[in-house]
N, C-alpha and C. Protein backbone atom coordinates (compact mmCIF):
# COMPACT_ATOMS: atom_id res chain seq x y z
N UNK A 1 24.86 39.26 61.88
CA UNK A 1 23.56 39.65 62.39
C UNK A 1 22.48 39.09 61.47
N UNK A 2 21.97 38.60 62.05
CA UNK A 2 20.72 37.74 61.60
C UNK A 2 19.48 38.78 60.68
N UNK A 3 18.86 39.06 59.37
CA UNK A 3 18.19 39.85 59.31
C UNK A 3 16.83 39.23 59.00
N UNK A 4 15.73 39.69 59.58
CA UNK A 4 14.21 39.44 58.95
C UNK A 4 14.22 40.67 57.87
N UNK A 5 12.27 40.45 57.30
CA UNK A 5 11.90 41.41 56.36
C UNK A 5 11.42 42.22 57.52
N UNK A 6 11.32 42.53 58.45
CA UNK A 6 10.88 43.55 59.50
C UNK A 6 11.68 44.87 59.52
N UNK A 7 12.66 43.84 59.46
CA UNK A 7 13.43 44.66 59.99
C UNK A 7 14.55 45.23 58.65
N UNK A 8 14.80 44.66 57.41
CA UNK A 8 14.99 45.03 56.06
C UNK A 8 13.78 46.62 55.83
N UNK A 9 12.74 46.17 55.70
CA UNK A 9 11.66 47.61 55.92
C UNK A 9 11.92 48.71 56.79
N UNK A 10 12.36 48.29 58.13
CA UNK A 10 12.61 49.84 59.24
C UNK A 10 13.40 50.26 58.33
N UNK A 11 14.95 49.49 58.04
CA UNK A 11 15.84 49.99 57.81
C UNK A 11 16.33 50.90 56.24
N UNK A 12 15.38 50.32 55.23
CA UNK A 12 15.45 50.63 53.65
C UNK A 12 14.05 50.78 53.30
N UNK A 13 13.13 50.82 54.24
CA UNK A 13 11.69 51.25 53.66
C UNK A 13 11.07 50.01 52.85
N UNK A 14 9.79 50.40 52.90
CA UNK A 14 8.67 49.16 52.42
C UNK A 14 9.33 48.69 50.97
N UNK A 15 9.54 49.78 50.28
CA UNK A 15 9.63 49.35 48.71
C UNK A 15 11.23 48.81 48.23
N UNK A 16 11.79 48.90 49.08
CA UNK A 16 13.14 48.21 48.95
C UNK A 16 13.44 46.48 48.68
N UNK A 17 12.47 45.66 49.35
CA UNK A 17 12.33 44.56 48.91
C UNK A 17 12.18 44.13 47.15
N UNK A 18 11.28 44.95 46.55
CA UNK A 18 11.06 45.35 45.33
C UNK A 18 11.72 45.09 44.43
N UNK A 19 13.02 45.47 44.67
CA UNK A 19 14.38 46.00 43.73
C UNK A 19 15.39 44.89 44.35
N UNK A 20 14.70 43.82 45.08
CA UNK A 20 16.18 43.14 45.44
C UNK A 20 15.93 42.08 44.70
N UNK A 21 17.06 40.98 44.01
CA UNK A 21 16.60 39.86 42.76
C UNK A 21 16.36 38.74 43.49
N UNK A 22 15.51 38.13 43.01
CA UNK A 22 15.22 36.65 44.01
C UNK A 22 16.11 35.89 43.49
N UNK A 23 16.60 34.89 44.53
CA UNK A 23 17.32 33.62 43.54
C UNK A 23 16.31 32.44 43.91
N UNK A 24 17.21 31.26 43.46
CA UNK A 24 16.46 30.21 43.74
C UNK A 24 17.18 29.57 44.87
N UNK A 25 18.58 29.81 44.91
CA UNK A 25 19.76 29.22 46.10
C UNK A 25 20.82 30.01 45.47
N UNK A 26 21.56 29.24 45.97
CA UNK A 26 23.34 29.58 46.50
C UNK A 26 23.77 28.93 45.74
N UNK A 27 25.03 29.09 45.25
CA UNK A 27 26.10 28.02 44.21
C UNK A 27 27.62 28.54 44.97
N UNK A 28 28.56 28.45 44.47
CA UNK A 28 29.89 28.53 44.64
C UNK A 28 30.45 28.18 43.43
N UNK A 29 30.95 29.05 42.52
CA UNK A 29 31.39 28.97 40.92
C UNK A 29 33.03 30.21 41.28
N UNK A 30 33.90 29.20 41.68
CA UNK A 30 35.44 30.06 41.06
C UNK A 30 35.66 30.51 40.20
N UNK A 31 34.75 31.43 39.40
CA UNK A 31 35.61 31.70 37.91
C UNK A 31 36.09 33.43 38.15
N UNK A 32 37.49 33.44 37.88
CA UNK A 32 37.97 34.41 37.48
C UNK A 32 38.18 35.12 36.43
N UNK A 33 37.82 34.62 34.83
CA UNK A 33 37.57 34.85 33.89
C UNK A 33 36.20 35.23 33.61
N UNK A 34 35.03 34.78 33.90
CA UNK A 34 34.25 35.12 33.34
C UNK A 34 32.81 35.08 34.56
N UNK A 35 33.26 35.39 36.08
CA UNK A 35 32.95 35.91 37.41
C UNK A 35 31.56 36.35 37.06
N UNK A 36 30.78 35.53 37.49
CA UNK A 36 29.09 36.08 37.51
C UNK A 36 28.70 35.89 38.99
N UNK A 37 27.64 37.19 39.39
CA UNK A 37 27.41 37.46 40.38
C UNK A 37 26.37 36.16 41.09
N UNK A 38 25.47 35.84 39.63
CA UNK A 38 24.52 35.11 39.50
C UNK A 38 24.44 34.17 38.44
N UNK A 39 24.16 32.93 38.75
CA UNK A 39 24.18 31.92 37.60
C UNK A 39 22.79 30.88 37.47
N UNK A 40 22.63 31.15 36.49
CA UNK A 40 20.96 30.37 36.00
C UNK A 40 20.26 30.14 37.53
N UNK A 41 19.67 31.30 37.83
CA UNK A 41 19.19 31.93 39.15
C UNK A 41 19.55 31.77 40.62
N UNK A 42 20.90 31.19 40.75
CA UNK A 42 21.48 31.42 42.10
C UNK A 42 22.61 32.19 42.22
N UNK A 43 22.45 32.68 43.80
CA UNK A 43 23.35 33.64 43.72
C UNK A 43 24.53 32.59 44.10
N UNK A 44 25.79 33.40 43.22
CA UNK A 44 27.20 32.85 43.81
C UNK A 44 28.02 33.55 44.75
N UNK A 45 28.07 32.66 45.68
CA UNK A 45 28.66 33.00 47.16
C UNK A 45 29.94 33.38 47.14
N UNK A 46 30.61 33.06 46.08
CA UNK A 46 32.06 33.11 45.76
C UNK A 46 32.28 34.55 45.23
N UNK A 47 33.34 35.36 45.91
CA UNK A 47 34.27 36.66 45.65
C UNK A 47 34.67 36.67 44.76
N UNK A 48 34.45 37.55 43.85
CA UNK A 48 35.55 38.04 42.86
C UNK A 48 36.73 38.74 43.51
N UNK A 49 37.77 38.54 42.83
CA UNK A 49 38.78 38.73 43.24
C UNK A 49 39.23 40.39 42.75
N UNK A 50 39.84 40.92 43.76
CA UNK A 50 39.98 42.44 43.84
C UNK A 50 40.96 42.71 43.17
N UNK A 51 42.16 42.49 42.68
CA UNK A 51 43.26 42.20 42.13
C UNK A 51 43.15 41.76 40.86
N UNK A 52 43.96 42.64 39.90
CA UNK A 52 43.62 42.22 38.66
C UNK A 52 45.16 41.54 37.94
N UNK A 53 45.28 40.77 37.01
CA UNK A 53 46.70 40.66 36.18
C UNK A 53 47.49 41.63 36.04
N UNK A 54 48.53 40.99 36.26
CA UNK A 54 49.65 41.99 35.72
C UNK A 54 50.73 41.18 34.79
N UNK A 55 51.18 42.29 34.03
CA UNK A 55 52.31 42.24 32.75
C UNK A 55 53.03 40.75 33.51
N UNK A 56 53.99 40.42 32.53
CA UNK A 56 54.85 39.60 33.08
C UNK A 56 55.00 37.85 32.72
N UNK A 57 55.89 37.47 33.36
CA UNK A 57 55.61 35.54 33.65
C UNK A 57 54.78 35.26 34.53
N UNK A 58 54.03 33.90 33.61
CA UNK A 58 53.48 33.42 34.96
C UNK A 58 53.83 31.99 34.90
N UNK A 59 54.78 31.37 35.10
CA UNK A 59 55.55 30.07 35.51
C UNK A 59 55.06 29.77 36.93
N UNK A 60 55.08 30.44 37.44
CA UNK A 60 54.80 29.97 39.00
C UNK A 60 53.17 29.86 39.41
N UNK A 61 52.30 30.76 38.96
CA UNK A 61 51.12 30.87 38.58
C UNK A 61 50.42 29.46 38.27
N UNK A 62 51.28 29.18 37.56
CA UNK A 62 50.79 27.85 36.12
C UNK A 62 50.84 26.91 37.14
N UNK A 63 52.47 26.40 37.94
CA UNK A 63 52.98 25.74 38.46
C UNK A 63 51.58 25.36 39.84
N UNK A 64 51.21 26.13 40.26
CA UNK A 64 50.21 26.31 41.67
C UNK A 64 49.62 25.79 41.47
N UNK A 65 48.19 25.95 39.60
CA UNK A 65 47.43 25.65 39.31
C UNK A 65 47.60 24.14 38.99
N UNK A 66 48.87 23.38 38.38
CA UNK A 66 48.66 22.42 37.80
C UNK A 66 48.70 21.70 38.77
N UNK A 67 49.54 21.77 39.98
CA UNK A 67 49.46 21.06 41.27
C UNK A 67 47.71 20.98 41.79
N UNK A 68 47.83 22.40 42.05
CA UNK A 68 46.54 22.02 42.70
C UNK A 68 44.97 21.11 41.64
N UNK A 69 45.30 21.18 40.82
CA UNK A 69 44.50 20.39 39.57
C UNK A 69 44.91 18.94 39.89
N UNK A 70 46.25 18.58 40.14
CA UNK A 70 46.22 16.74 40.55
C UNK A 70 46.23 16.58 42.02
N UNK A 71 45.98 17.37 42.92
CA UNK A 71 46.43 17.21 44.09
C UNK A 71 47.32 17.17 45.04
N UNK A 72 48.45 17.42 44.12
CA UNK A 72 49.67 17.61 44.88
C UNK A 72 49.90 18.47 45.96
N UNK A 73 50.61 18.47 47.10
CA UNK A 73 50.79 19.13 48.29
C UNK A 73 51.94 19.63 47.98
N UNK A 74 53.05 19.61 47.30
CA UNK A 74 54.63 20.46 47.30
C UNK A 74 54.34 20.88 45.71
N UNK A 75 55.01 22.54 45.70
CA UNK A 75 54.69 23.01 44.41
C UNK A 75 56.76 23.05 44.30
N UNK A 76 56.58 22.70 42.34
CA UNK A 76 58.33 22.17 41.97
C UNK A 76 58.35 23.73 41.32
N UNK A 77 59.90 23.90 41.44
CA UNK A 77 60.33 24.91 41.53
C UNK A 77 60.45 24.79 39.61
N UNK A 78 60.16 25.96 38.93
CA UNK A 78 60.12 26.55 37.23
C UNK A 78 61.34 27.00 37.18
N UNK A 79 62.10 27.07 36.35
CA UNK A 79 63.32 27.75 35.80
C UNK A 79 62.93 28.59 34.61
């Protein structure tokens, strides 16, 4: 749904605009380490991820990443 400031006002009142942060644009920044909402004044469009680490190996983890870092399409099986 498409929103104007008309209609931002019916819905949250005049002074609500107020309190919302301006950016300058949009970015798209993957970071899962160090996930900012906002970066040197744009907002990032990109989700943090809901799911946090867990204990354990991560061989296969690694394996995904290094593929997908050269481009590879088949991920090789870790022992």
């Amino acid at each position: 749904m498409h929103w104007n400031i008309e209609t931002i006002r019916r819905d949250h009142g005049k002074d609500y605009l107020a309190k919302v942060p301006k950016n300058d644009g949009f970015t798209c920044i993957s970071s899962h380490i160090d996930y900012r909402k906002e970066y040197k004044g744009f907002y990032n469009t990109y989700s943090q991820l809901t799911a946090g680490p867990l204990e354990g190996r991560i061989d296969i983890s690694l394996t995904v990443v290094r593929c997908r870092g050269k481009g590879k399409r088949t991920l090789e099986k870790t022992s």
